[in-house]
Protein backbone atom coordinates (compact mmCIF):
# COMPACT_ATOMS: atom_id res chain seq x y z
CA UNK A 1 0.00 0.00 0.00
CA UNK A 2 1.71 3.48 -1.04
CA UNK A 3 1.34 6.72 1.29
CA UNK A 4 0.04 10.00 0.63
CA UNK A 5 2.20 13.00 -0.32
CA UNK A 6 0.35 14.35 2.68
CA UNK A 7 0.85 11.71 5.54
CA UNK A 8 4.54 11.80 4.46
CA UNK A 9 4.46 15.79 5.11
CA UNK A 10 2.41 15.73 8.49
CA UNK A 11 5.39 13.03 9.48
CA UNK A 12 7.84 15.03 8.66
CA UNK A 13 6.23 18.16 10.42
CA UNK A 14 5.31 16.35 13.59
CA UNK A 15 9.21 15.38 13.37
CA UNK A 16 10.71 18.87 12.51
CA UNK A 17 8.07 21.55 13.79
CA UNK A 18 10.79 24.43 12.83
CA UNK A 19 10.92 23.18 9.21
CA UNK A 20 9.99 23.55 5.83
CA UNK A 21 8.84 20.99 4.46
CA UNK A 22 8.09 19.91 0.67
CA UNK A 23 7.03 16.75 -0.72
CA UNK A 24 6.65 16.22 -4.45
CA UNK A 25 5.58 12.96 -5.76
CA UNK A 26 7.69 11.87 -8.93
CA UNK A 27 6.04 9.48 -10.47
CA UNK A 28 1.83 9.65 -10.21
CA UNK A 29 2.04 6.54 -8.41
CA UNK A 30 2.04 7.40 -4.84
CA UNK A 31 5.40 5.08 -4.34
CA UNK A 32 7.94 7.43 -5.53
CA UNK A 33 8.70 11.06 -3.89
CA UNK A 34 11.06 13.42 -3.26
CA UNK A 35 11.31 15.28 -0.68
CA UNK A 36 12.99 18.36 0.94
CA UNK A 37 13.39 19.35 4.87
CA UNK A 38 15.05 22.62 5.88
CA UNK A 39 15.02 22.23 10.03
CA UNK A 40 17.55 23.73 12.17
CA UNK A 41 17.70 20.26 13.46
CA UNK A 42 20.04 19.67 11.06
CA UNK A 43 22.66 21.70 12.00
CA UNK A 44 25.87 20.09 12.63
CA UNK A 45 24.49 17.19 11.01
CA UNK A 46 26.30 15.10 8.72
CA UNK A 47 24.06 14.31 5.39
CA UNK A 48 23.79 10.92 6.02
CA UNK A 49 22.76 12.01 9.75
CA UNK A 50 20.34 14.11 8.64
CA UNK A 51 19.18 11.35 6.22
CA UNK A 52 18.93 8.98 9.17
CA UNK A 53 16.78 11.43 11.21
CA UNK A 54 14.48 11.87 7.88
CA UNK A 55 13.84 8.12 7.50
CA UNK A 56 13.50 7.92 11.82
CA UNK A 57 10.89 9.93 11.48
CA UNK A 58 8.94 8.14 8.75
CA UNK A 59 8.48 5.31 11.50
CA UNK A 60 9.70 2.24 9.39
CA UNK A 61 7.72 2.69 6.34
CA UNK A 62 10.41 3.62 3.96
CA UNK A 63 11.14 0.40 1.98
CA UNK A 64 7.76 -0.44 2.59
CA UNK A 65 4.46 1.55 2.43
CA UNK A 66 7.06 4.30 0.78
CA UNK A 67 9.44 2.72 -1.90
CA UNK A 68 11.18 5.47 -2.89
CA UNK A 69 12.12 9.02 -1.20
CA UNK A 70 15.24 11.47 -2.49
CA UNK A 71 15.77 13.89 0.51
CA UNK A 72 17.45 16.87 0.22
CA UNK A 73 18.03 17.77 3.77
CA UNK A 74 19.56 20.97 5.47
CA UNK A 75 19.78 23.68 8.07
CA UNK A 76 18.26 27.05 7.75
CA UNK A 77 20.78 29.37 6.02
């Protein structure tokens, strides 16, 4: 079963309050998204970090209910 565009943004925001948060989905098929988080969380961060904290937040379902997700990830400039 594939998620919504929006379920994956109201993870992410419940995740990163701070952030900015955009979710596009590539491919019409609800299975393949990008996505792009700008949270002061990040900070510090390496990108694989910040990748981690991404898919942490998404509670498991990436590789799952969500097959495919690029992130671009970073702090607040």
């Amino acid at each position: 079963m594939a998620m919504e565009r929006t379920e994956i943004e109201q993870m992410l925001r419940a995740a990163f309050p701070d952030a900015t948060v955009e979710v596009r989905d590539l491919a019409g098929d609800g299975d393949h998204y990008a996505a792009t988080v700008v949270s002061e969380a990040f900070r510090g961060q390496t990108r694989v970090k910040q990748h981690k904290m991404v898919y942490d937040a998404l509670q498991g379902r990436m590789g799952g209910e969500l097959h495919a997700l690029a992130l671009q990830t970073s702090a607040p400039d």
